[in-house]
Protein backbone atom coordinates (compact mmCIF):
# COMPACT_ATOMS: atom_id res chain seq x y z
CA UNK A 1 -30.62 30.50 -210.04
CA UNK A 2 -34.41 31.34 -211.03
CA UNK A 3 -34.96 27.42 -210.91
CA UNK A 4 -32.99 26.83 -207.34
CA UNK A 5 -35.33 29.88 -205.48
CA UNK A 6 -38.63 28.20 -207.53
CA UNK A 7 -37.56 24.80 -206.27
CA UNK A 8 -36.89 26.55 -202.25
CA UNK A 9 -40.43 28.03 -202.56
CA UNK A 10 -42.09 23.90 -203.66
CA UNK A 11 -40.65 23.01 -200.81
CA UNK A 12 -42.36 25.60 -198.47
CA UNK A 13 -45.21 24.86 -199.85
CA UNK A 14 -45.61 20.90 -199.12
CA UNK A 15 -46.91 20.98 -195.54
CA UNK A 16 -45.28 17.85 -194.23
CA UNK A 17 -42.07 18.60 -195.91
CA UNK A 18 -41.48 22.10 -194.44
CA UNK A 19 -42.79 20.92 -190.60
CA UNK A 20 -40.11 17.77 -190.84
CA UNK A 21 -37.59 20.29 -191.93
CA UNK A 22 -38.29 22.87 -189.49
CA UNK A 23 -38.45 20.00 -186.62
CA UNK A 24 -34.80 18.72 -188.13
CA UNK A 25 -33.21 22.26 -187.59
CA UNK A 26 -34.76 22.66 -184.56
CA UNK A 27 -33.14 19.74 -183.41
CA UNK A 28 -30.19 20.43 -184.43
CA UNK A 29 -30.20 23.72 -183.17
CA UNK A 30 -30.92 22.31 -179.63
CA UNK A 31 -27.75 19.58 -180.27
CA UNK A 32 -25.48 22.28 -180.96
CA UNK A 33 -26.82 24.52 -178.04
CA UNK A 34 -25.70 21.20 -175.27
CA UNK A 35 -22.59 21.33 -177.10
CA UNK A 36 -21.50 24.46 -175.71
CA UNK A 37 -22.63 23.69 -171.99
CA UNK A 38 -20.04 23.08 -169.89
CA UNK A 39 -19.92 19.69 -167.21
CA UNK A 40 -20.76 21.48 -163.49
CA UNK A 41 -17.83 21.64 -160.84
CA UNK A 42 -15.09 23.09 -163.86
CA UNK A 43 -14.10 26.60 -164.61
CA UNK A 44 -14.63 27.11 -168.44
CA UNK A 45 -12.19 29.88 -167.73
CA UNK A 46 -9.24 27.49 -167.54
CA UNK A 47 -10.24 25.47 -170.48
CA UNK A 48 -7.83 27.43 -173.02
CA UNK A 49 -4.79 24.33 -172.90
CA UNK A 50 -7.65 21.98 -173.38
CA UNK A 51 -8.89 23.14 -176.68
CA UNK A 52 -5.69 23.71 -178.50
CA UNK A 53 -4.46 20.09 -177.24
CA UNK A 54 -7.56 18.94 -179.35
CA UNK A 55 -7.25 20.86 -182.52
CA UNK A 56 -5.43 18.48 -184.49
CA UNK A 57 -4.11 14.90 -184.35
CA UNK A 58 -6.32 11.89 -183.70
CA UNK A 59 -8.18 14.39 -180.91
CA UNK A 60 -8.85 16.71 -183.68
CA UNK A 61 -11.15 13.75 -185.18
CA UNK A 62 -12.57 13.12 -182.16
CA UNK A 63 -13.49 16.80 -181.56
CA UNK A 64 -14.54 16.99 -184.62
CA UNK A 65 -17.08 14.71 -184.68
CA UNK A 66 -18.28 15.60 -181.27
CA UNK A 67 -18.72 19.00 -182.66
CA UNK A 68 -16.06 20.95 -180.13
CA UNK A 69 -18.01 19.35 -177.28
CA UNK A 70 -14.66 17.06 -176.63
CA UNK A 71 -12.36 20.08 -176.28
CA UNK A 72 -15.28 21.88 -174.14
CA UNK A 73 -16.01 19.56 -171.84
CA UNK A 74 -19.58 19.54 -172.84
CA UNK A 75 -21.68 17.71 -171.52
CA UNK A 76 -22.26 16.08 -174.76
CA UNK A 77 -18.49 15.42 -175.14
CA UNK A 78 -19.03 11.71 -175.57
CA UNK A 79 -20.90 12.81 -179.01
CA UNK A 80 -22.94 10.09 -180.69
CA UNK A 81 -19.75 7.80 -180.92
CA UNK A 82 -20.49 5.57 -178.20
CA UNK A 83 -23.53 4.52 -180.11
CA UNK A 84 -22.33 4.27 -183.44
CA UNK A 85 -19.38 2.45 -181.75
CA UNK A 86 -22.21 -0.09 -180.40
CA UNK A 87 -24.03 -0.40 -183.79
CA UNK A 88 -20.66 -1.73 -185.11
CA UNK A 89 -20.76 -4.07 -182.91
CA UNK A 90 -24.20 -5.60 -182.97
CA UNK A 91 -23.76 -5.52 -186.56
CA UNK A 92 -20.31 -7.13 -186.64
CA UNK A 93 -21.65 -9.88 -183.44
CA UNK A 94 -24.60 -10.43 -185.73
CA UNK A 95 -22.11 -12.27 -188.47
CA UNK A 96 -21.63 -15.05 -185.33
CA UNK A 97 -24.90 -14.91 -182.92
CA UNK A 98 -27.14 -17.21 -183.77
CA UNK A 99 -30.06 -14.95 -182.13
CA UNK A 100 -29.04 -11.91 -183.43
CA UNK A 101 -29.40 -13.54 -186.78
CA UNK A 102 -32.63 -14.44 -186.26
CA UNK A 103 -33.59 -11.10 -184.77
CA UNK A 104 -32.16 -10.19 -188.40
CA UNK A 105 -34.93 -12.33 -190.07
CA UNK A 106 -37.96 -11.22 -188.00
CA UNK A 107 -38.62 -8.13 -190.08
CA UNK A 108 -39.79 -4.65 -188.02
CA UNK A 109 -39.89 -6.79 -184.72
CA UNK A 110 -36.56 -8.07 -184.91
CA UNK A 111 -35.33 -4.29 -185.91
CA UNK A 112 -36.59 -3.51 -182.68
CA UNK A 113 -34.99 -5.32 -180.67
CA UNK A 114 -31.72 -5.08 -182.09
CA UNK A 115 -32.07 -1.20 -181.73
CA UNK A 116 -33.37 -2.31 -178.10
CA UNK A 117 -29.85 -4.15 -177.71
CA UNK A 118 -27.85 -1.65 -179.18
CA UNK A 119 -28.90 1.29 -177.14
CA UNK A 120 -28.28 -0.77 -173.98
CA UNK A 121 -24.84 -1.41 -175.12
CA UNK A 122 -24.46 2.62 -175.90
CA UNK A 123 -25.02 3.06 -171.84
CA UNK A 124 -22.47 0.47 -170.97
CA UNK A 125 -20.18 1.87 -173.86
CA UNK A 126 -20.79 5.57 -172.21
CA UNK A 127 -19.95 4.17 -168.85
CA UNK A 128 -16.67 3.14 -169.35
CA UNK A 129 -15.44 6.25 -171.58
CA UNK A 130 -17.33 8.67 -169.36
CA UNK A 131 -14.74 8.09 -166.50
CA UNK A 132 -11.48 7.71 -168.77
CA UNK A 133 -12.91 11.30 -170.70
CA UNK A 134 -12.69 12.58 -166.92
CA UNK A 135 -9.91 11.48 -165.84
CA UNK A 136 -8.09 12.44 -168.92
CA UNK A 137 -8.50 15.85 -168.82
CA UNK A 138 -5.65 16.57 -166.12
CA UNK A 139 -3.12 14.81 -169.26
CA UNK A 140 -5.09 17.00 -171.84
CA UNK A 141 -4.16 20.65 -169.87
CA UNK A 142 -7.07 21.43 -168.09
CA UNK A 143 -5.39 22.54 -164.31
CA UNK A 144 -6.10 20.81 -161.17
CA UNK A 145 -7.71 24.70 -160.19
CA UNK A 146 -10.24 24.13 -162.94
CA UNK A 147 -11.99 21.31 -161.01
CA UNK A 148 -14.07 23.91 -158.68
CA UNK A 149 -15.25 20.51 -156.27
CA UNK A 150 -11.72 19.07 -156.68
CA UNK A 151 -11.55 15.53 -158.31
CA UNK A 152 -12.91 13.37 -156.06
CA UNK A 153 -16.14 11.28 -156.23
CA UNK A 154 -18.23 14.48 -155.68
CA UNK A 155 -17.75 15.40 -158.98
CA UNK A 156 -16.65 11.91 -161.03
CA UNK A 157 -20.35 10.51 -159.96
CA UNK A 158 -22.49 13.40 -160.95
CA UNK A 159 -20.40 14.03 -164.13
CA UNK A 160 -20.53 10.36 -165.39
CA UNK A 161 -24.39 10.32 -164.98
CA UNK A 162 -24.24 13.58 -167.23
CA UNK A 163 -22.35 12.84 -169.70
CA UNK A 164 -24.18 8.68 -170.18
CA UNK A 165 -27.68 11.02 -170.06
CA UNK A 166 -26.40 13.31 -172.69
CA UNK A 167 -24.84 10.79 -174.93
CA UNK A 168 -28.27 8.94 -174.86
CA UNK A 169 -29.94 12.04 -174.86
CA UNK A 170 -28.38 13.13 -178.32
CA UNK A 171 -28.89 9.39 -179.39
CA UNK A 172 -32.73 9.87 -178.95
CA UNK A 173 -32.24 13.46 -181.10
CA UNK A 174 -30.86 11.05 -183.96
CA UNK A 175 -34.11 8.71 -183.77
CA UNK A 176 -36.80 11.44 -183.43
CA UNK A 177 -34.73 13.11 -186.02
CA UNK A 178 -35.04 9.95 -188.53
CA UNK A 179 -38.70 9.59 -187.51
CA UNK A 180 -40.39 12.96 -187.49
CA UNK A 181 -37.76 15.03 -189.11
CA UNK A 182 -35.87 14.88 -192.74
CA UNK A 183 -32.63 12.54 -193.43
CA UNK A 184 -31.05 10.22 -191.02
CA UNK A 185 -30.81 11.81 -187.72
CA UNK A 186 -27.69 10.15 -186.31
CA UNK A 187 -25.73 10.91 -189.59
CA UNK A 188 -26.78 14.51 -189.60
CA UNK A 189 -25.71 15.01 -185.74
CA UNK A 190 -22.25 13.68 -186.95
CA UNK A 191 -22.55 16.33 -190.01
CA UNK A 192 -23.48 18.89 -188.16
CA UNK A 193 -20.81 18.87 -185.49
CA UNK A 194 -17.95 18.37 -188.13
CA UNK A 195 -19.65 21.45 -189.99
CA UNK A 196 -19.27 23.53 -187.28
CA UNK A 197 -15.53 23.15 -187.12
CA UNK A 198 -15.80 24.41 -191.06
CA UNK A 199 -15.64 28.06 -190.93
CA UNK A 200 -12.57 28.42 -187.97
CA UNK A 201 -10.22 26.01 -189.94
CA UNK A 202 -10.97 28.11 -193.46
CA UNK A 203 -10.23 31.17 -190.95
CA UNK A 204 -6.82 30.00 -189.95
CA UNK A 205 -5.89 28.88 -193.22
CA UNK A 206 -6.69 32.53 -194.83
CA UNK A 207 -4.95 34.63 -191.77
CA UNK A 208 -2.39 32.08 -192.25
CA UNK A 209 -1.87 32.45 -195.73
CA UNK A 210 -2.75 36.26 -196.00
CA UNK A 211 -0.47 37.71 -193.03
CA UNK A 212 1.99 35.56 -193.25
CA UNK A 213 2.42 36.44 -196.99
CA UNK A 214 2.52 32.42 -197.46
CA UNK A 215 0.50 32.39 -200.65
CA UNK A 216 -2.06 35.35 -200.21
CA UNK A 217 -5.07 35.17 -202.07
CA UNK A 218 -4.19 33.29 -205.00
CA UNK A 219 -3.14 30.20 -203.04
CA UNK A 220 -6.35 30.68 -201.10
CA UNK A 221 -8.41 30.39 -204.62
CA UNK A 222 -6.45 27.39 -205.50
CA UNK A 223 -7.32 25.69 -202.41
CA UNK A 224 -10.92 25.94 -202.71
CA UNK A 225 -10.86 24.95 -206.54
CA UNK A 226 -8.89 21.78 -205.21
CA UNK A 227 -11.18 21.21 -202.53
CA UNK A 228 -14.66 21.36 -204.80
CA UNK A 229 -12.63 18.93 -207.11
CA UNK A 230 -12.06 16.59 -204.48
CA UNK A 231 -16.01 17.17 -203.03
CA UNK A 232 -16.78 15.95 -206.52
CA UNK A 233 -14.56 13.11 -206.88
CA UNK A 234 -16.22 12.49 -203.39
CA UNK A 235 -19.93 12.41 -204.67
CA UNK A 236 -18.46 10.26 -208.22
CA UNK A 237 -17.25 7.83 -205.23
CA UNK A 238 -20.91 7.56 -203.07
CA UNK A 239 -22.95 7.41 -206.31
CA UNK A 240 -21.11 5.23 -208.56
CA UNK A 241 -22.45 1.94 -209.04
CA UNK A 242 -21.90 -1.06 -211.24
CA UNK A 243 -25.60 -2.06 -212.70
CA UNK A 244 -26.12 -5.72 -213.93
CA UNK A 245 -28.87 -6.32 -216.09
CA UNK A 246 -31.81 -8.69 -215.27
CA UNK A 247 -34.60 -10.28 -216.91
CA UNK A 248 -37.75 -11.41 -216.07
CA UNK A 249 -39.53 -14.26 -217.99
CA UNK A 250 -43.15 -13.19 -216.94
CA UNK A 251 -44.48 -10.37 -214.70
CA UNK A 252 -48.02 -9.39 -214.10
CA UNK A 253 -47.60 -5.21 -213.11
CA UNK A 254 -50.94 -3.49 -212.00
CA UNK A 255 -51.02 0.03 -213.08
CA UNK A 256 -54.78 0.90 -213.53
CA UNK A 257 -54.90 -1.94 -215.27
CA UNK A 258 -53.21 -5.05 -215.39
CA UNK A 259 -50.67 -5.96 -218.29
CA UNK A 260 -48.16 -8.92 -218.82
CA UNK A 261 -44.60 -7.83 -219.21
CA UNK A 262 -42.73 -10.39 -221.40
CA UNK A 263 -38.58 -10.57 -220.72
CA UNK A 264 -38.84 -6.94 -219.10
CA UNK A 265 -35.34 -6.05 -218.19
CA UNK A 266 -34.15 -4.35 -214.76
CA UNK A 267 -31.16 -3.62 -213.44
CA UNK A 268 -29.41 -4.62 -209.95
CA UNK A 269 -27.17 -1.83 -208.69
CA UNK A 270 -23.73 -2.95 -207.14
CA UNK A 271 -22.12 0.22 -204.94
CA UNK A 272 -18.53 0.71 -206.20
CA UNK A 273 -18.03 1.87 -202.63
CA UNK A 274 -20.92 -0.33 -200.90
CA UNK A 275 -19.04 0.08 -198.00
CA UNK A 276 -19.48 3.72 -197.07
CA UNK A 277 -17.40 5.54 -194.52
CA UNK A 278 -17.07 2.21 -192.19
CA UNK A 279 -13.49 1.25 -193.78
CA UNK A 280 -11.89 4.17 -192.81
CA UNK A 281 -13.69 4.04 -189.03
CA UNK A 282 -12.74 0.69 -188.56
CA UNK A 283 -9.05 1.65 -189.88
CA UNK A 284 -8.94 5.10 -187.61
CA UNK A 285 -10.14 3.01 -184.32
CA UNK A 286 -6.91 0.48 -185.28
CA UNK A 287 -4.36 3.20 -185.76
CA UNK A 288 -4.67 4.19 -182.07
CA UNK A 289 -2.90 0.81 -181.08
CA UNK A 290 0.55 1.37 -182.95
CA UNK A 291 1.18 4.73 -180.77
CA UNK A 292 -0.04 3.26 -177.58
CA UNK A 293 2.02 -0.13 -178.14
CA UNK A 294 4.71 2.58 -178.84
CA UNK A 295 4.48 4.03 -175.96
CA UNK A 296 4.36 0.70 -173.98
CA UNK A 297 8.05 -0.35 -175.38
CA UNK A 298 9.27 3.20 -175.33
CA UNK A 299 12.75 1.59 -173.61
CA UNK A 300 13.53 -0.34 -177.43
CA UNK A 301 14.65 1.20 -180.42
CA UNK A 302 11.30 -0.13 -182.20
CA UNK A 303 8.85 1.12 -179.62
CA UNK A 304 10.33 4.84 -179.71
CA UNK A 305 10.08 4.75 -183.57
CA UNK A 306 6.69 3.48 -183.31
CA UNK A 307 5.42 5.93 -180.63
CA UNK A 308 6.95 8.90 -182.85
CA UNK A 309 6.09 7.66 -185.81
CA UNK A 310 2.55 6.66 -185.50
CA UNK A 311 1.09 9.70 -183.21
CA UNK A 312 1.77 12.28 -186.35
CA UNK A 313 -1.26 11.35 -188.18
CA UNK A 314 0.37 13.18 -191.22
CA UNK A 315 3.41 10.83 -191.55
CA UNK A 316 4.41 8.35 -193.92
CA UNK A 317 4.57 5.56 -192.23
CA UNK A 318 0.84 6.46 -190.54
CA UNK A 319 -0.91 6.52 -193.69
CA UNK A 320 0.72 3.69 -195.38
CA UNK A 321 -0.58 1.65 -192.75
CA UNK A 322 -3.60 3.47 -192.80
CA UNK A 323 -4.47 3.44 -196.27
CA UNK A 324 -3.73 -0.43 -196.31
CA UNK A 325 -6.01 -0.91 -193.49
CA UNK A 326 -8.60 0.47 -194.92
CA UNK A 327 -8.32 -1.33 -198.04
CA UNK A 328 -8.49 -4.17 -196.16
CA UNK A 329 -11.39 -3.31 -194.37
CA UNK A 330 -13.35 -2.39 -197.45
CA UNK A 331 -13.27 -6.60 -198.61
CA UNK A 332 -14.10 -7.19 -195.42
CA UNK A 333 -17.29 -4.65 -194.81
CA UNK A 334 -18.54 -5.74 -198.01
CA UNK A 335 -18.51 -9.31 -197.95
CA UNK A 336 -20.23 -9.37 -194.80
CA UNK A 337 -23.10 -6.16 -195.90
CA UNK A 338 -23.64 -7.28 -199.31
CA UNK A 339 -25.38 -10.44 -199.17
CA UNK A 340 -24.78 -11.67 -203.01
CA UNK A 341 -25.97 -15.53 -201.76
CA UNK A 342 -29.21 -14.32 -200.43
CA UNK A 343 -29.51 -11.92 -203.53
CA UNK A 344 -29.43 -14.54 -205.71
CA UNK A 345 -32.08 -16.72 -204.02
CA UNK A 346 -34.30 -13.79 -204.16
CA UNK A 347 -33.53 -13.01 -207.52
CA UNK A 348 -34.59 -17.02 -208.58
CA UNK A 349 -37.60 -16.79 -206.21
CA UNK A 350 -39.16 -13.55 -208.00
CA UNK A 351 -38.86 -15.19 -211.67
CA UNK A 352 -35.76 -13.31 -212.39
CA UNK A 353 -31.84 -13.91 -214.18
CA UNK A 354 -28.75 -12.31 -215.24
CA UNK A 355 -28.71 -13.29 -219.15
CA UNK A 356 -26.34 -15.85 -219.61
CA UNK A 357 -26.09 -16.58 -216.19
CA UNK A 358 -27.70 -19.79 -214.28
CA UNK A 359 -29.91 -19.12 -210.96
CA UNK A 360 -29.27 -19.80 -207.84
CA UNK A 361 -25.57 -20.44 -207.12
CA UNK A 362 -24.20 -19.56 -210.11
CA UNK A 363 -25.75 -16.23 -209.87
CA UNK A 364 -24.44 -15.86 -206.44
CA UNK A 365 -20.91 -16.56 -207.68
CA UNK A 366 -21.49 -14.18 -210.08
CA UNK A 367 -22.41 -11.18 -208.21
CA UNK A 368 -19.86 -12.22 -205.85
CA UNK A 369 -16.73 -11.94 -208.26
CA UNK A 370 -18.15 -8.22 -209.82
CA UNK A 371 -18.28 -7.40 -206.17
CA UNK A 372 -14.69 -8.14 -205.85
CA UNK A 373 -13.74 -7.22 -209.26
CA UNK A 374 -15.61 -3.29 -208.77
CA UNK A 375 -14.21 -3.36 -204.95
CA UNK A 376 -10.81 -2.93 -205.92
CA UNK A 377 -10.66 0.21 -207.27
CA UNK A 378 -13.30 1.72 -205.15
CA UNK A 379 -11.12 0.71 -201.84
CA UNK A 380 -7.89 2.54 -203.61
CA UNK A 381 -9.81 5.94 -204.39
CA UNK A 382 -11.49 5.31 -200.19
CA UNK A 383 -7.63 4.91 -199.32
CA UNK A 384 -6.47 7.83 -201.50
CA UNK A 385 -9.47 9.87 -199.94
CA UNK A 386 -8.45 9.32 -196.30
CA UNK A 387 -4.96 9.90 -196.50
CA UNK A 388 -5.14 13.26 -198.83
CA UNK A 389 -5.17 15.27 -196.21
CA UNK A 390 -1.46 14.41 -195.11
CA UNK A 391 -0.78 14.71 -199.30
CA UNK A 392 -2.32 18.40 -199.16
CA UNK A 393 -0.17 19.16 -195.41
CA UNK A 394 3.23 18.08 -197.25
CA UNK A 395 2.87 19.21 -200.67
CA UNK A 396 1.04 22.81 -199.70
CA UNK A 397 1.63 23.52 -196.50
CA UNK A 398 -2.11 23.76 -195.20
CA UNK A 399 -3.16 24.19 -191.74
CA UNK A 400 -3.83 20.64 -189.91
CA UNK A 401 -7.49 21.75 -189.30
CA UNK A 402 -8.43 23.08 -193.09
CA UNK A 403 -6.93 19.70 -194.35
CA UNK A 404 -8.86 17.62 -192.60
CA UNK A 405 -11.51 18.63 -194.90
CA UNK A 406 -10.20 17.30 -197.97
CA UNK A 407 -10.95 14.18 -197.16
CA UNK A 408 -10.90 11.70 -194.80
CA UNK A 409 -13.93 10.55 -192.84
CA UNK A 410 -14.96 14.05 -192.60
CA UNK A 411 -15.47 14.78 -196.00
CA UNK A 412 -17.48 11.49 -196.71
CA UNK A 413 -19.60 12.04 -193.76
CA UNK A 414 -20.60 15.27 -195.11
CA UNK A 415 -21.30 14.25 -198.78
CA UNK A 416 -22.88 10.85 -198.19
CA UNK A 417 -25.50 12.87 -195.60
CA UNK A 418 -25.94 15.59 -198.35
CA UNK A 419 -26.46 13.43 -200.87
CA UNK A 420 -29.23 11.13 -198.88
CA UNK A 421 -31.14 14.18 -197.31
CA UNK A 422 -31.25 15.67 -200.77
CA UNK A 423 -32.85 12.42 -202.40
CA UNK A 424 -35.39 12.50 -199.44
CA UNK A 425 -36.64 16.38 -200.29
CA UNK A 426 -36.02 15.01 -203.90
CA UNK A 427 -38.90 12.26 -203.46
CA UNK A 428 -41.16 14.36 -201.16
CA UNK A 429 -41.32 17.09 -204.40
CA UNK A 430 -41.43 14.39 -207.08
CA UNK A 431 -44.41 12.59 -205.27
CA UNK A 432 -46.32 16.09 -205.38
CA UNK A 433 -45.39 16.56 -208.97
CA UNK A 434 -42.71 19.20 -208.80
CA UNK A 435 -39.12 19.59 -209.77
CA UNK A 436 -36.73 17.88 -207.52
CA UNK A 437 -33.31 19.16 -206.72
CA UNK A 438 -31.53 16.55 -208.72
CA UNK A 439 -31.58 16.98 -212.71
CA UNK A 440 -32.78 13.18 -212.70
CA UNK A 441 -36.08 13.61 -211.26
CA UNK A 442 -36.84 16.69 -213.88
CA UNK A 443 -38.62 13.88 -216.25
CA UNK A 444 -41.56 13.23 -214.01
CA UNK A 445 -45.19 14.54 -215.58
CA UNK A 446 -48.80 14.65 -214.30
CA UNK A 447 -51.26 12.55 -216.00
């Protein structure tokens, strides 16, 4: 514990470190603050129906990655979805656009304009959801009497230019986040929000267990041990990787001086989940169409199955599909985001080979089949992930809104963001010579 408040107290003291942090957390602080303020023309007094119609289901995810600002009809209650929703699909265009492969190739300028593209695309997303979000609200409880100016174009105008400004206004939080602050600012406004949802679902589960005599404390201490298991199993799952050796025939290195390295070895490292979260988005933003095609052939056997089937996010048939979805996806994210071709030719440009192993092609084919062979298990444990919240629901009886939290896109979110915002205090100590937070970087000495 000494060590922890020591390594706290290095970071105060490297100037650039504690001015990004404080700018992050103020930031943040000023994301969170929109997220309670209400859209003009509607009575936050009537918004009661609206927030426990959002507290669990597929709205639940939604509101809790907008941070509550769905169920308050905040004026962030788009969130930052629209434009991760638009990054998916400049990336995803960008496997069949000529251009945008180029823009791909052009280094920092090409970057640009991609993020140029994408933002545009976050406005057009924003201005089709921002009406539907409106419009919606009626189905989602909020009273006809809420709407103070009535529902007319008086309010639907104003409010759509409100809620496009403040979904591009907490897009350019991410980016000044990423730029002046610490950790990637887009993935910490998603943390942040789902965070904030943290301590009211642990508060229902305890009054839940505790006055209902369902458990008491005991249970209580069981489901925390559980969930720091499953945190961990999380972390094995974002840092495992599979390394393959490579050698190098000759290397000058300049380190002071300058000194031929003969058959130095190196390692590449192969993700077992290269993926990320992006499998089980891609999966969640599919699982919406089973319900709604439900719902469309309600008349038929098959479509009132599917429509009662498919809207409780904790059934069996829900996360079947789900989990093989997302399996699915997983191949399908990492063939197109791990590059093993281009790998290779960079590999055979820089002087370097996998022992035994031919450059060029061979190499490619290579990496490509320990890519498939490593993928495998990592997309069962990604599938196992998502759907263990239904597992902990049916097996112990937890709330919908603590489970959540055991996995799922929530809990990845949270520990891939973690993870990269502690390497990035991690580096800023280690470059000034101190102990990081990580026991890897406690091997560095001065010269």
């Amino acid at each position: 514990m000494k060590k922890f408040f020591e390594t706290l107290s290095n970071i105060w003291k490297i100037e650039e470190l504690r001015n990004r942090i404080v700018i992050t957390l103020g930031l943040l602080l000023v994301y969170r603050f929109g997220c309670q303020i209400v859209l003009p023309g509607i009575d936050t007094a009537q918004l009661a129906e609206l927030t426990s119609n959002t507290e669990s289901g597929i709205l639940g995810i939604l509101n809790a990655f907008t941070g509550g600002a769905f169920a308050n009809a905040s004026v962030f209650a788009l969130g930052i979805m629209p434009y991760i929703s638009a990054s998916i699909v400049v990336q995803l265009m960008g496997i069949a656009i000529p251009y945008l492969q180029k823009l791909q190739k052009e280094g920092e300028s090409g970057r640009k304009t991609i993020n140029q593209i994408t933002r545009w695309l976050t406005i057009g997303i924003c201005i089709v959801q921002a009406p539907a979000y409106l419009y919606s609200l009626g189905a989602l409880g909020v009273p006809d009497s809420a709407f103070i100016l009535g529902k007319g174009m008086d309010f639907i105008i104003p409010s759509v230019i409100i809620l496009v400004t403040g979904c591009v206004f907490a897009m350019w939080l991410g980016e000044k986040i990423t730029d002046k602050g610490i950790g990637n600012g887009i993935s910490l406004l998603i943390m942040i929000g789902i965070i904030a949802t943290l301590p009211q679902s642990f508060v229902q589960e305890f009054i839940s267990r505790t006055a209902n005599n369902n458990g008491g404390l005991m249970f209580i201490l069981i489901e925390v041990i559980i969930w720091f298991l499953v945190i961990l199993a999380s972390v094995l799952l974002v840092m495992a990787t599979r390394q393959i050796p490579v050698q190098y025939a000759r290397r000058t290195a300049s380190g002071g001086y300058e000194k031929n390295i003969m058959g130095s070895r190196q390692y590449i490292p192969l993700k077992l989940n290269a993926s990320g979260v992006m499998p089980i988005i891609f999966a969640q933003a599919i699982m919406f169409a089973p319900g709604l095609i439900g719902r469309t052939f309600n008349s038929t056997a098959v479509g009132q199955w599917m429509e009662v089937q498919f809207q409780d996010i904790f059934g069996l048939a829900y996360n079947l599909l789900f989990a093989l979805l997302i399996i699915i996806f997983t191949y399908f994210y990492t063939a197109i985001t791990v590059p093993t071709n281009k790998m290779a030719d960079d590999l055979k440009r820089s002087g370097g080979f996998i022992p035994g192993i031919r450059p060029g092609k061979e190499t490619g084919d290579f990496l490509d089949k320990i890519m498939s062979l490593i993928t495998l298990p990592g997309s069962v444990f990604l599938a196992l992930l998502a759907v263990l919240p239904a597992i902990v629901v049916k097996l112990m009886d937890v709330q919908s809104g603590w489970a959540m939290f055991y996995g799922g896109t929530s809990l990845l979110i949270m520990v891939g963001v973690a993870i990269d915002t502690v390497q990035q205090v991690n580096a800023y100590l280690l470059n000034r010579h101190y102990d990081g937070l990580m026991k890897s970087g406690k091997n560095r000495k001065v010269a």
